[in-house]
C-alpha atoms as a PDB file:
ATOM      1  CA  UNK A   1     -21.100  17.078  -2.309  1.00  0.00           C
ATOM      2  CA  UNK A   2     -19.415  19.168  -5.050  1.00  0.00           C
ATOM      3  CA  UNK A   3     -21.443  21.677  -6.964  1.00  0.00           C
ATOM      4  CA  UNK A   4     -21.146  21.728 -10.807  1.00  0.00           C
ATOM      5  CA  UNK A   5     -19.728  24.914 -11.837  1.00  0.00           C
ATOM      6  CA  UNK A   6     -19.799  26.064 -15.365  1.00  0.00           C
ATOM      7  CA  UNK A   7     -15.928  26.533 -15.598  1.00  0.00           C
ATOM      8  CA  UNK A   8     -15.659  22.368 -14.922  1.00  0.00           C
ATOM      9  CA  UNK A   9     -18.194  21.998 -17.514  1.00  0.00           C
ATOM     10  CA  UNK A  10     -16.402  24.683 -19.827  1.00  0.00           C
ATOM     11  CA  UNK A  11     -12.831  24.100 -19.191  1.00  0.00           C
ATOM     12  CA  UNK A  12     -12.129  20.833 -17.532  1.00  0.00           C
ATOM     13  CA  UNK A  13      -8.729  19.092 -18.302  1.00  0.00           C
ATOM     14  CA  UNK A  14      -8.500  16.911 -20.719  1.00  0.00           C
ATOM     15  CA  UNK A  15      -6.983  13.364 -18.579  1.00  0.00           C
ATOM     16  CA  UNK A  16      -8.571  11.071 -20.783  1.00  0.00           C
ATOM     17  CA  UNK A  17      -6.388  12.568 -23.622  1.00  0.00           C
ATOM     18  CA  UNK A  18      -3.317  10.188 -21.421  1.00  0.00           C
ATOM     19  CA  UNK A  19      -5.876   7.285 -21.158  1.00  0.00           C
ATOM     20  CA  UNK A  20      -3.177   5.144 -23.470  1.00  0.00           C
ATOM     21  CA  UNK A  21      -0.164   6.602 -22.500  1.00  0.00           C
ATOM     22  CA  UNK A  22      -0.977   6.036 -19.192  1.00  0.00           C
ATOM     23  CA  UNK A  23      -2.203   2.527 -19.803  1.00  0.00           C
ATOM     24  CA  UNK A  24       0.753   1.709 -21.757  1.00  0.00           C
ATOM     25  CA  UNK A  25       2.801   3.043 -18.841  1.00  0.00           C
ATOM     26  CA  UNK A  26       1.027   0.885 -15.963  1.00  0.00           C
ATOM     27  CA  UNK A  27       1.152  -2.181 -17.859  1.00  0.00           C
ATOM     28  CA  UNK A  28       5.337  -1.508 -18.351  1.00  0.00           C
ATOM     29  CA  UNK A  29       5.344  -1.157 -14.288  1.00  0.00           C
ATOM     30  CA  UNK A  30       3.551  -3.707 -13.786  1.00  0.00           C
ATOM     31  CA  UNK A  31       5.424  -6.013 -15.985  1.00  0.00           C
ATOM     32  CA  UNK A  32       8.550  -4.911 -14.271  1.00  0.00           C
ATOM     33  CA  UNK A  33       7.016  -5.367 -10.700  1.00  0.00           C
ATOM     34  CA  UNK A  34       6.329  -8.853 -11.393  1.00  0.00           C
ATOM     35  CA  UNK A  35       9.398  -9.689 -13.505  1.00  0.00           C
ATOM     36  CA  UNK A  36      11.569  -8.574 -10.511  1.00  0.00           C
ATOM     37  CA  UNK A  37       9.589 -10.564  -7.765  1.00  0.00           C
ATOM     38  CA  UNK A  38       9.803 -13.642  -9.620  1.00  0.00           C
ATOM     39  CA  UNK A  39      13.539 -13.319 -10.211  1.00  0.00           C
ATOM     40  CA  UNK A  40      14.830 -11.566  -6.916  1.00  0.00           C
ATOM     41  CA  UNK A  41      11.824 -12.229  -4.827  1.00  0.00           C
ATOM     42  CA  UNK A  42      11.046 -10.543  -1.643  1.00  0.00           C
ATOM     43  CA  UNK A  43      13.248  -9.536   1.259  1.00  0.00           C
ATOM     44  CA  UNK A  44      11.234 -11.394   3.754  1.00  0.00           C
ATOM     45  CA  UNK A  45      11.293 -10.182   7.235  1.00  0.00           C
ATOM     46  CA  UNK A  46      12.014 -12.450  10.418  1.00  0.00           C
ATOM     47  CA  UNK A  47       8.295 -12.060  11.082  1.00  0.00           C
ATOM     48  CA  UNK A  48       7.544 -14.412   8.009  1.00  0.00           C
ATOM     49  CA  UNK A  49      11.087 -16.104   7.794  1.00  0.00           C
ATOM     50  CA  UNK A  50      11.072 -17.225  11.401  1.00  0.00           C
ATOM     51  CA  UNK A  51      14.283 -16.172  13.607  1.00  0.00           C
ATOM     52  CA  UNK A  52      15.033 -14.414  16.940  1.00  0.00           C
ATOM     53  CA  UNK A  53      15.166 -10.001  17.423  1.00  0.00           C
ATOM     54  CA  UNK A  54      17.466  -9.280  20.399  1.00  0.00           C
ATOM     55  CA  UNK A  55      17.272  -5.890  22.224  1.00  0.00           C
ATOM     56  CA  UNK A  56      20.552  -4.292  23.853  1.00  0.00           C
ATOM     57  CA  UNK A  57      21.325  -1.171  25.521  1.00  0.00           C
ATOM     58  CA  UNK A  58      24.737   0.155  25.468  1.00  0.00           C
ATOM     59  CA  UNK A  59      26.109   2.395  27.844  1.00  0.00           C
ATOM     60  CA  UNK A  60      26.964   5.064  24.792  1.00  0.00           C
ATOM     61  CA  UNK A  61      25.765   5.914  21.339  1.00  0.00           C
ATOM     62  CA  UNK A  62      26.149   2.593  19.471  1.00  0.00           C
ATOM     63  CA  UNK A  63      28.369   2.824  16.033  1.00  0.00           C
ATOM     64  CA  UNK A  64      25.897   0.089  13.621  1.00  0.00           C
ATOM     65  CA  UNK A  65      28.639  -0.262  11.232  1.00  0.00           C
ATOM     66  CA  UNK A  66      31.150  -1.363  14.019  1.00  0.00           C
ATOM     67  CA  UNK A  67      28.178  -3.665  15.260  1.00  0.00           C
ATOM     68  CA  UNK A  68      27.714  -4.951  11.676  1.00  0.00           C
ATOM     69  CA  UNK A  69      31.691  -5.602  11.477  1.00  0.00           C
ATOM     70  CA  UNK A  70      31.681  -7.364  14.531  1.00  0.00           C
ATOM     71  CA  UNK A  71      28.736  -9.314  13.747  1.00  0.00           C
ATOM     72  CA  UNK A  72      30.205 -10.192  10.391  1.00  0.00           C
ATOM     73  CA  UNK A  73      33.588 -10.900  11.700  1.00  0.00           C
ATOM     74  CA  UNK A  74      31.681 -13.968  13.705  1.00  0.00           C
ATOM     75  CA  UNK A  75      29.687 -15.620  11.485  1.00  0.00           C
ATOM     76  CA  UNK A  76      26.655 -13.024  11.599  1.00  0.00           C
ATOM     77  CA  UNK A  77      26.887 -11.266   8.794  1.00  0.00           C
ATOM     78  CA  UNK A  78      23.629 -12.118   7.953  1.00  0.00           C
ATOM     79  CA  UNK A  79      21.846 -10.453  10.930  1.00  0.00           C
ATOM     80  CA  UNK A  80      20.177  -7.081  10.965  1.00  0.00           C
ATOM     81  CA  UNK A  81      21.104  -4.463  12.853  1.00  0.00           C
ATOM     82  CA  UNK A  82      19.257  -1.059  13.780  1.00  0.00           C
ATOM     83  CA  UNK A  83      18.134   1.586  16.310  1.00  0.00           C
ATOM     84  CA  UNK A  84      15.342   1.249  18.448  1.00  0.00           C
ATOM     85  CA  UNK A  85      14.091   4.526  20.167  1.00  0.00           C
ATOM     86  CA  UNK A  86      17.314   5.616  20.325  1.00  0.00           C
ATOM     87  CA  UNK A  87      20.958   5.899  19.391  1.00  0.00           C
ATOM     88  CA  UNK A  88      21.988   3.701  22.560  1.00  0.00           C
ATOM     89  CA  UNK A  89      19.223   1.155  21.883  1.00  0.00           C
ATOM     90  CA  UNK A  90      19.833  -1.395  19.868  1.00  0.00           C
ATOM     91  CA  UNK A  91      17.833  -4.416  17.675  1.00  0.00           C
ATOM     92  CA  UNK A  92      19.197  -7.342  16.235  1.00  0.00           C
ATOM     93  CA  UNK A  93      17.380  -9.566  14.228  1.00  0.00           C
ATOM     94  CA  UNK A  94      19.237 -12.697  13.479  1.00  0.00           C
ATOM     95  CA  UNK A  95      18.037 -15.624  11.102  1.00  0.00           C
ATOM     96  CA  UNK A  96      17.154 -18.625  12.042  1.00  0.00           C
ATOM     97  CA  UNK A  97      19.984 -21.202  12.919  1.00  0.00           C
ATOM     98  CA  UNK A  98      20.507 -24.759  13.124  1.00  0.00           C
ATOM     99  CA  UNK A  99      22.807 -24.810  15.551  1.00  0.00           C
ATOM    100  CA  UNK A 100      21.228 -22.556  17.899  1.00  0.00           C
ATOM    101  CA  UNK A 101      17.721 -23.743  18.196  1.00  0.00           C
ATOM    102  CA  UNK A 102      16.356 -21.736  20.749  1.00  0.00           C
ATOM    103  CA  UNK A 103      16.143 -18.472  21.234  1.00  0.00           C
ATOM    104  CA  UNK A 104      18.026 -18.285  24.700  1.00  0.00           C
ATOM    105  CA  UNK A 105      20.950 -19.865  23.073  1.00  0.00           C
ATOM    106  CA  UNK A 106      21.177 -17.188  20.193  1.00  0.00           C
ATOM    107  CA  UNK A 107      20.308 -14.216  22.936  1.00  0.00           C
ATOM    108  CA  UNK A 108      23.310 -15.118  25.412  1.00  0.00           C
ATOM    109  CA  UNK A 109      25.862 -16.085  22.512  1.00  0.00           C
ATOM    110  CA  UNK A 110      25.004 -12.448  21.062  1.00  0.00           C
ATOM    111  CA  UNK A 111      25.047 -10.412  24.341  1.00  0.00           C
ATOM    112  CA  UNK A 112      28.564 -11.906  25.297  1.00  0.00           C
ATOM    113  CA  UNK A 113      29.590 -11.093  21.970  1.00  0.00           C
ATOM    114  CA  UNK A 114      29.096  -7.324  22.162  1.00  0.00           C
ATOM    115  CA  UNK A 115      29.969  -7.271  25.030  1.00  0.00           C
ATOM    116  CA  UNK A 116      33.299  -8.550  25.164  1.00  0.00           C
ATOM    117  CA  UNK A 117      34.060  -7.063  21.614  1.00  0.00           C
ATOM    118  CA  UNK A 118      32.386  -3.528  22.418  1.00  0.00           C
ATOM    119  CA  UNK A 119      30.728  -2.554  25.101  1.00  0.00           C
ATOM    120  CA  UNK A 120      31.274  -4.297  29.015  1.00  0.00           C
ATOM    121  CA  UNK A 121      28.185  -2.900  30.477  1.00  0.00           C
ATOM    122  CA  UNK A 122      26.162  -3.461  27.864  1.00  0.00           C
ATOM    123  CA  UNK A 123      22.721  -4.415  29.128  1.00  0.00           C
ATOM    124  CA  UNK A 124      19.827  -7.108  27.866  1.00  0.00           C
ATOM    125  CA  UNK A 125      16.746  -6.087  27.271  1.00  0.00           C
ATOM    126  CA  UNK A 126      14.734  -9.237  25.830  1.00  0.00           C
ATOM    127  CA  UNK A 127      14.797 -11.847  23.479  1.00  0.00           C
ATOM    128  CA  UNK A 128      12.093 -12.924  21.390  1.00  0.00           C
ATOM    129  CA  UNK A 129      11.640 -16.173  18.948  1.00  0.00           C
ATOM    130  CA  UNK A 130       9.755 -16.362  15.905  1.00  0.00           C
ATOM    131  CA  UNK A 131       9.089 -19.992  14.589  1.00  0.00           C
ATOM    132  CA  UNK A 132       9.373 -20.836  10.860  1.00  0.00           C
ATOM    133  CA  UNK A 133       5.747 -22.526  10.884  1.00  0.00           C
ATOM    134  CA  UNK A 134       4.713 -19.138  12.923  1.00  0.00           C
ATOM    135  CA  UNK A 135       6.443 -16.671  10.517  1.00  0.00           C
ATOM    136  CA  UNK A 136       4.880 -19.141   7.532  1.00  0.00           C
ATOM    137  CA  UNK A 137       1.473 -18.597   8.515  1.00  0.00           C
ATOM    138  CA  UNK A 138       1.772 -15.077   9.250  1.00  0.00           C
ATOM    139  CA  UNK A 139       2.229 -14.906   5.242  1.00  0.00           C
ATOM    140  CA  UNK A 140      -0.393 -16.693   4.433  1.00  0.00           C
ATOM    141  CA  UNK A 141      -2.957 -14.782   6.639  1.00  0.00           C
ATOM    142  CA  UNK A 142      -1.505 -11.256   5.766  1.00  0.00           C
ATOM    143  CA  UNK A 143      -1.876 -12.848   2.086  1.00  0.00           C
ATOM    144  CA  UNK A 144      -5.102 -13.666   2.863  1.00  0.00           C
ATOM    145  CA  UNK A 145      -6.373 -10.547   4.565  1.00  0.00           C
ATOM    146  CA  UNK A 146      -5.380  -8.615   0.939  1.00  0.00           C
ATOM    147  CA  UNK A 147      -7.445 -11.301  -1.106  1.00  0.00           C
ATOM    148  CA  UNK A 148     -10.912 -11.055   1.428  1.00  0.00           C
ATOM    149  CA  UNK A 149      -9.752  -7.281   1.411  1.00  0.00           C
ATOM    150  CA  UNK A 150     -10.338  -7.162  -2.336  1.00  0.00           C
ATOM    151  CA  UNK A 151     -13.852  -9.380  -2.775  1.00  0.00           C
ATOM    152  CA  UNK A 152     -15.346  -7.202   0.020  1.00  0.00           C
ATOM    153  CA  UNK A 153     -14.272  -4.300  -1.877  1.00  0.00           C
ATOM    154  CA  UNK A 154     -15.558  -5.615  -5.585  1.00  0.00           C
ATOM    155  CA  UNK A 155     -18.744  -6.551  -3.647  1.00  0.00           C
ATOM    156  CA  UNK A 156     -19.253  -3.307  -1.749  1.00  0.00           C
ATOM    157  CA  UNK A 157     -18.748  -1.441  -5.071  1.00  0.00           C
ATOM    158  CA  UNK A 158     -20.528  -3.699  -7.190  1.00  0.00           C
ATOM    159  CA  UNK A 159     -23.690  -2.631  -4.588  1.00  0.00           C
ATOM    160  CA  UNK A 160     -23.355   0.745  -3.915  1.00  0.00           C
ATOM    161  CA  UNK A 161     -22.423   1.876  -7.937  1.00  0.00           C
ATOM    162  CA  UNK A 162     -22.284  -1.007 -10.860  1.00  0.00           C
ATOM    163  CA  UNK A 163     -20.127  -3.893 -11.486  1.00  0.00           C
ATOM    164  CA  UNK A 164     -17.769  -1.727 -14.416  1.00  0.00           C
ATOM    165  CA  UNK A 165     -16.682   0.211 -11.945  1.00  0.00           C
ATOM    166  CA  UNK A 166     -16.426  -2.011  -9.303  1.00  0.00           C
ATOM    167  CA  UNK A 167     -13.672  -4.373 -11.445  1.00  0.00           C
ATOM    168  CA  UNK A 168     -11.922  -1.557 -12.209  1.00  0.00           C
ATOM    169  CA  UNK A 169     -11.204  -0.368  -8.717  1.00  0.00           C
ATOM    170  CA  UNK A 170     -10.604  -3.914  -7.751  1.00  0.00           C
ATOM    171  CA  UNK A 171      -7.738  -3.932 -10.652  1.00  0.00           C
ATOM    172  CA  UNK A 172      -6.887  -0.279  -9.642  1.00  0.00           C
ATOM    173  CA  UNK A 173      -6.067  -1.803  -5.552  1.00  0.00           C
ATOM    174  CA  UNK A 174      -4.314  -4.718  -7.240  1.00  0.00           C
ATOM    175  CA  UNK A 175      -1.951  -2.645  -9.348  1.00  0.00           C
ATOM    176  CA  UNK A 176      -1.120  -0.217  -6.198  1.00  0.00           C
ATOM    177  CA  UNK A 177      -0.183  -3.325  -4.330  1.00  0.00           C
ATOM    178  CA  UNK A 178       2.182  -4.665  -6.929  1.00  0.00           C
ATOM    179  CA  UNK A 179       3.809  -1.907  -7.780  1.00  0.00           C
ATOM    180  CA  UNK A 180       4.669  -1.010  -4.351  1.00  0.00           C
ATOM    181  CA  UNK A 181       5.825  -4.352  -3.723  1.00  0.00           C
ATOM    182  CA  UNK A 182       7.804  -4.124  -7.419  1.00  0.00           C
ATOM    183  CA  UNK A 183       9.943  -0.952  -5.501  1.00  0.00           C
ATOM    184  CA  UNK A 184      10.402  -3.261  -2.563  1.00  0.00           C
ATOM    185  CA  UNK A 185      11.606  -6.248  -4.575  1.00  0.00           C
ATOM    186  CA  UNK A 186      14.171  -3.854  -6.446  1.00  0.00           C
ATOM    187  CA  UNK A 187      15.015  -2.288  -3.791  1.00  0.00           C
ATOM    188  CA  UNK A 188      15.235  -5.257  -1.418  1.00  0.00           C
ATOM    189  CA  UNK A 189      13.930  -3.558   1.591  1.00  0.00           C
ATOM    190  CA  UNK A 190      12.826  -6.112   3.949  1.00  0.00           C
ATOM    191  CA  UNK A 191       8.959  -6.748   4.123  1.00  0.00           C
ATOM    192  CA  UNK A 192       7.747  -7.225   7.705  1.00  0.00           C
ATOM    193  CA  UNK A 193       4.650  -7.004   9.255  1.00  0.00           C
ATOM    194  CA  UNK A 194       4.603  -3.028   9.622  1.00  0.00           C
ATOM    195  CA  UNK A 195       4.673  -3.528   5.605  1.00  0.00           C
ATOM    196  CA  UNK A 196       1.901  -5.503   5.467  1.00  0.00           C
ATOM    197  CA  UNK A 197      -0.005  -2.988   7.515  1.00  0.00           C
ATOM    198  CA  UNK A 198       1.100  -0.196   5.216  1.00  0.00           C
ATOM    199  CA  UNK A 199      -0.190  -1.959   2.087  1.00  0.00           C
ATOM    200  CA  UNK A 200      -3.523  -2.467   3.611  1.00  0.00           C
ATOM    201  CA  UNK A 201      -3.762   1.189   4.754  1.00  0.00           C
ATOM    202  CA  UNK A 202      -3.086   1.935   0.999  1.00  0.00           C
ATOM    203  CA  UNK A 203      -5.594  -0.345  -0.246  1.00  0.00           C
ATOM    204  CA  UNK A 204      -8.139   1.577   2.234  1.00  0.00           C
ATOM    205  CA  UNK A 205      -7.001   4.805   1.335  1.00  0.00           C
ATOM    206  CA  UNK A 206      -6.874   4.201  -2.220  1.00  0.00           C
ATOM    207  CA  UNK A 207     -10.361   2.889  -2.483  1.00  0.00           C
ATOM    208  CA  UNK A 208     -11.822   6.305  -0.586  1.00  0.00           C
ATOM    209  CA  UNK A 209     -10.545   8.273  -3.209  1.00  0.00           C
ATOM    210  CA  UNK A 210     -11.653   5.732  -6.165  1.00  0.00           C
ATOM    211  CA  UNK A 211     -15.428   5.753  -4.472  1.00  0.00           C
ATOM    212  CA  UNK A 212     -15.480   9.974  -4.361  1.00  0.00           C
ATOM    213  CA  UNK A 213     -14.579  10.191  -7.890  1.00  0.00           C
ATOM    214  CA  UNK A 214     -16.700   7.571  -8.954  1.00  0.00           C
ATOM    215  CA  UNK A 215     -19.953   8.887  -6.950  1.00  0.00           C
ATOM    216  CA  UNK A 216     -18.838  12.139  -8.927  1.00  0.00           C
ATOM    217  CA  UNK A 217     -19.143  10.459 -12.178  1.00  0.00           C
ATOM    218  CA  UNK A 218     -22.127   8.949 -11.578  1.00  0.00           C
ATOM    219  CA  UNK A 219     -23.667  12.027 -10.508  1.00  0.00           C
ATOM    220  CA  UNK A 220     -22.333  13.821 -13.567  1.00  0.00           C
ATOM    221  CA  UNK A 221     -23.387  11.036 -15.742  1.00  0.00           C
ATOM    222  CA  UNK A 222     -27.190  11.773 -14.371  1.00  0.00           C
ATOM    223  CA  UNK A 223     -26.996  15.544 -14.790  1.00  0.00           C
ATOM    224  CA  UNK A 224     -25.197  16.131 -18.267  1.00  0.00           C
ATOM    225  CA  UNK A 225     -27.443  13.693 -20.457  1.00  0.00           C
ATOM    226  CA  UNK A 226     -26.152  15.142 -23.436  1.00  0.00           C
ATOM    227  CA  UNK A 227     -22.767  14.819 -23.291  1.00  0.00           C
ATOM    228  CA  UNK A 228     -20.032  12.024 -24.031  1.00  0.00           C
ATOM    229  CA  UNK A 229     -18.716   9.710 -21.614  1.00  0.00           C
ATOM    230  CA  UNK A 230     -14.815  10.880 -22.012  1.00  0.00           C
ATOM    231  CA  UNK A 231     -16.110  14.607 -21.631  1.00  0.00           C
ATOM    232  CA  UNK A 232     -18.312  13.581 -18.050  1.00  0.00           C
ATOM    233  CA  UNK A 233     -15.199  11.445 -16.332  1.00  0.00           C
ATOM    234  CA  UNK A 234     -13.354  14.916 -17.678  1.00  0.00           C
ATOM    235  CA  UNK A 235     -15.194  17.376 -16.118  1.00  0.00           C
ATOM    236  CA  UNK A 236     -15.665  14.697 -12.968  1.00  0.00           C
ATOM    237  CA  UNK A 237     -12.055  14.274 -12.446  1.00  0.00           C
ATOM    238  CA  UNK A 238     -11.502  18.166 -12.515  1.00  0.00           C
ATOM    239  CA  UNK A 239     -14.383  18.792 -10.078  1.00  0.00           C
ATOM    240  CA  UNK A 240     -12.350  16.276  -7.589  1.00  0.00           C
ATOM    241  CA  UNK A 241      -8.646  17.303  -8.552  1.00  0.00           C
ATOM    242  CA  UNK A 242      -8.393  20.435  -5.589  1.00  0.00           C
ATOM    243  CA  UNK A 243      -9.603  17.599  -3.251  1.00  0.00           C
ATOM    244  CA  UNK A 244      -7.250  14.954  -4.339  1.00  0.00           C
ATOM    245  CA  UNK A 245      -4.440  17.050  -4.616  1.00  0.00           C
ATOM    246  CA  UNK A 246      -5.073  18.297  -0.813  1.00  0.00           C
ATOM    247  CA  UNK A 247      -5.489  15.438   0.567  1.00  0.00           C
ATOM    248  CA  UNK A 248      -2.723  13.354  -1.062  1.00  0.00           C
ATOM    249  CA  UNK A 249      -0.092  16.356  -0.516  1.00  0.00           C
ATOM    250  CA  UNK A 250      -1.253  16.810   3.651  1.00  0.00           C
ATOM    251  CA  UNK A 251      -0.735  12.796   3.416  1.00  0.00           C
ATOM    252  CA  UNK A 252       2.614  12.774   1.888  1.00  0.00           C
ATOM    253  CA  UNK A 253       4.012  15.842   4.060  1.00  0.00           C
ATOM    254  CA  UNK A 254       3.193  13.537   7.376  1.00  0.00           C
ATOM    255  CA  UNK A 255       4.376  10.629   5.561  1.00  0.00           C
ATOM    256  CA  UNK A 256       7.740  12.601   4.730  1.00  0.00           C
ATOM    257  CA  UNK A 257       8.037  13.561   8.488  1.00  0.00           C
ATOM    258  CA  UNK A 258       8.092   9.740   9.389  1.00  0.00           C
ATOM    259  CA  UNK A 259      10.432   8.790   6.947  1.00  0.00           C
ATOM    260  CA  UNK A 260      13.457  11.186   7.430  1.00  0.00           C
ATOM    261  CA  UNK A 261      12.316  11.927  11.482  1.00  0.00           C
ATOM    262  CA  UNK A 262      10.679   8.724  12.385  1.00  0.00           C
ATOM    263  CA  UNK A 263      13.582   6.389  12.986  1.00  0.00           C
ATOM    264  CA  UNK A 264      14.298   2.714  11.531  1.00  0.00           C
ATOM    265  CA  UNK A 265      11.482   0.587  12.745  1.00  0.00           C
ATOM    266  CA  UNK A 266       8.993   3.268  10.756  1.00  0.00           C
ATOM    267  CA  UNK A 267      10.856   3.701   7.556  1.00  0.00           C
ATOM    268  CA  UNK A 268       9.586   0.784   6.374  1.00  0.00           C
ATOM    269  CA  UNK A 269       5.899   1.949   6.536  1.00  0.00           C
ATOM    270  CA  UNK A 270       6.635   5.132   5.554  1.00  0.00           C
ATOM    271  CA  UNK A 271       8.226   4.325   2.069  1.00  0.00           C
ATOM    272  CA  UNK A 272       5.147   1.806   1.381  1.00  0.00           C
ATOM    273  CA  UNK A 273       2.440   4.064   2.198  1.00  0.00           C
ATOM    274  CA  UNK A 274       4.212   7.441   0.247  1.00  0.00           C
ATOM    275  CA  UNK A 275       4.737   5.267  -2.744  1.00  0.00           C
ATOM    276  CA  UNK A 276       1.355   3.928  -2.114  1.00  0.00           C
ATOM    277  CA  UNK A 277      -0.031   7.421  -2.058  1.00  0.00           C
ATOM    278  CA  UNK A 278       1.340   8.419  -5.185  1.00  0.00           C
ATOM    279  CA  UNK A 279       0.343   5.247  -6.910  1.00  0.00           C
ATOM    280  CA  UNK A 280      -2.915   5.333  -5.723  1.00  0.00           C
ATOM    281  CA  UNK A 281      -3.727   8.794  -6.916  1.00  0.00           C
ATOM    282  CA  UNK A 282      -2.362   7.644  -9.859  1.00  0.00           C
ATOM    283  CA  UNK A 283      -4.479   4.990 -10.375  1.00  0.00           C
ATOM    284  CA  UNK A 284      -7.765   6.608  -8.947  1.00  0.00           C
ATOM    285  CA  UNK A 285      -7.901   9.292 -11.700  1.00  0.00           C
ATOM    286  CA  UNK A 286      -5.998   7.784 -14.769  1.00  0.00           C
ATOM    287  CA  UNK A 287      -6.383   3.457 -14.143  1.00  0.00           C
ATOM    288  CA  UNK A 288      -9.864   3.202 -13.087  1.00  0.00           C
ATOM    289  CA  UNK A 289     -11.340   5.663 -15.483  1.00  0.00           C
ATOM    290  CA  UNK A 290      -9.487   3.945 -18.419  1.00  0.00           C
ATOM    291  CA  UNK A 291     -10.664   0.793 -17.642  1.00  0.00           C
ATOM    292  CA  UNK A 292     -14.027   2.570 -16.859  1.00  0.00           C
ATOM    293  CA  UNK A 293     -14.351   3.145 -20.404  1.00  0.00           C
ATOM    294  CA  UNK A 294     -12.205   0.217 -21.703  1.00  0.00           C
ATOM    295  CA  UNK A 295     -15.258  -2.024 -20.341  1.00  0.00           C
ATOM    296  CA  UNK A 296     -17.909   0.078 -21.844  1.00  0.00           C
ATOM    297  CA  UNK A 297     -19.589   2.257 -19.485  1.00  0.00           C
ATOM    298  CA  UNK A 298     -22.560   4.233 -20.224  1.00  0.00           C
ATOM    299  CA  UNK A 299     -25.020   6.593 -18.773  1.00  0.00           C
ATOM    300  CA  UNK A 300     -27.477   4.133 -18.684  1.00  0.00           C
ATOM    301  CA  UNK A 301     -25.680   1.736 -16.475  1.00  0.00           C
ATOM    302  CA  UNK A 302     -25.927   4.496 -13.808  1.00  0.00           C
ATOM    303  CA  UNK A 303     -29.018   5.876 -14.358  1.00  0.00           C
ATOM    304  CA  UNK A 304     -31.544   5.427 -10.716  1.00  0.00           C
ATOM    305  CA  UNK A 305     -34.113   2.603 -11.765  1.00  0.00           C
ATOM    306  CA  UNK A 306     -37.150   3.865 -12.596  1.00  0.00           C
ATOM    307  CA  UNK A 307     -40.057   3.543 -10.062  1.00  0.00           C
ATOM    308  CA  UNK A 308     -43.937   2.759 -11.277  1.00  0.00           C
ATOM    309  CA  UNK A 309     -46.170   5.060  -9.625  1.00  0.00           C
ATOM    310  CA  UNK A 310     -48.785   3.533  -7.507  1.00  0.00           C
ATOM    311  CA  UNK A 311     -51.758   3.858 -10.027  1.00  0.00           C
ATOM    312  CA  UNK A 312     -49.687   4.101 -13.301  1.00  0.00           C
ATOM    313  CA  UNK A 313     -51.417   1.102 -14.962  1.00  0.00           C
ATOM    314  CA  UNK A 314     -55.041   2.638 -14.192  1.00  0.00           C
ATOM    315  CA  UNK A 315     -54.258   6.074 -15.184  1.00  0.00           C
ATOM    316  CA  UNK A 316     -52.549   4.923 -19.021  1.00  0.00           C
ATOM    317  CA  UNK A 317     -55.874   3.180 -19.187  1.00  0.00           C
ATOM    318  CA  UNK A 318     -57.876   5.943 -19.038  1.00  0.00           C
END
């Protein structure tokens, strides 16, 4: 635990001076994270769409836009193309097909493709198939892994602090989750199943630093009983901002490594969990502690319940 100093009780920074700009600012994101999934919706990956990845291995460094052209030039412009491991390995992720029903069909029609157009001794590595139905219900379970995610959470925090705080971390996870997929919407960077992992890392790592500020309030709130509420989140938020700030910097560094050095299959990740860093830290010191005080917290909601003394009732008789 973190010991009060008297320069955090003296001189902490005033965040709850940007409680309404910041609020005014989330609710703008998040109105512009919604607005742009409902209209452009989300770049669905063949793991939810349904559709068949096809590895190759070329005999030299593979040009992608040549593949693309090629690709393009027969009907497959609509297929993805990308390194795997390395610059002579190569995925393609094709959509599903009526005409080509199986995944066999799609695999051989592609691998004589390239290589009659590119590469002769280009080599198969596998073929895999993902089923509409399949890729449907992989949505709905990585849909409803975020919802059980969230209710655990609100009832783990509603436990272990008080219900005030525990809506406004669940509100805090739901905003890092929307805005991230917002970016991904605008951007329309396709959402696979390494995404969905990303976005419950963030919700995990978000909600660690949400419950270390808010044990640090709580234990401010029981050792300054004289002063106000905005002046205790103050001097809590200071008392945690060295930790937040090394933590979320040592987290973005590695996640900075994996998105320039870690190749295409990673890049994916990478951009949701850095943006879900940011947001996160965001939210943990400027969403939750407005809404904190939005919904009326007091010292009294966090004070330890008092305990009757075995014998109390005899000895105030007496």
């Amino acid at each position: 635990m973190f010991e009060i100093t008297k320069v955090d009780e003296n001189r902490p920074l005033n965040f709850m001076k940007l409680s309404t700009p910041t609020a005014i600012l989330s609710v703008i994101l998040l109105l512009v994270a919604i607005v742009t999934m409902a209209g452009k919706g989300l770049n669905w990956g063949l793991d939810f769409t349904g559709g068949t990845l096809v590895e190759v291995g070329f005999s030299q460094p593979a040009d992608l836009e040549q593949l693309r052209d090629v690709l393009a030039d027969n009907e497959l412009s609509d297929a993805v193309v990308q390194n795997f491991g390395s610059s002579r390995d190569i995925l393609v992720r094709v959509p599903p097909r009526p005409e080509m029903a199986d995944a066999d069909s799609v695999g051989d029609n592609l691998f004589q493709l390239l290589r009659s157009e590119v590469d002769s001794d280009l080599e198969m590595r596998r073929v895999e198939f993902v089923g509409p139905s399949v890729g449907e219900e992989l949505a709905e379970a990585g849909g409803l892994a975020m919802i059980v995610a969230a209710i655990c959470i609100l009832i783990y925090v509603s436990f272990r602090f008080e219900w005030r705080i525990a809506l406004a971390s669940v509100i805090g996870l739901v905003q890092d989750v929307v805005m991230i997929l917002g970016l991904f919407s605008i951007l329309q960077i396709e959402v696979d199943l390494t995404i969905l992992a990303a976005l419950l890392a963030v919700i995990g790592y978000s909600l660690n630093d949400s419950i270390v500020i808010s044990d640090r309030i709580r234990e401010n709130f029981r050792k300054l009983r004289n002063t106000e509420v905005q002046d205790v989140i103050n001097i809590s938020l200071s008392q945690c901002l060295s930790r937040t700030l090394i933590t979320s910097l040592t987290t973005i560094m590695v996640l900075f490594t994996l998105l320039f050095f870690g190749g295409q299959m990673v890049s994916g990740f990478a951009l949701a969990m850095l943006v879900g860093v940011v947001v996160g830290t965001y939210s943990s010191t400027f969403t939750r502690t407005t809404i904190m005080v939005a919904l009326g917290i007091s010292r009294e909601d966090l004070m330890p319940p008092e305990v009757e003394k075995e014998g109390e009732e005899q000895d105030n008789l007496l």
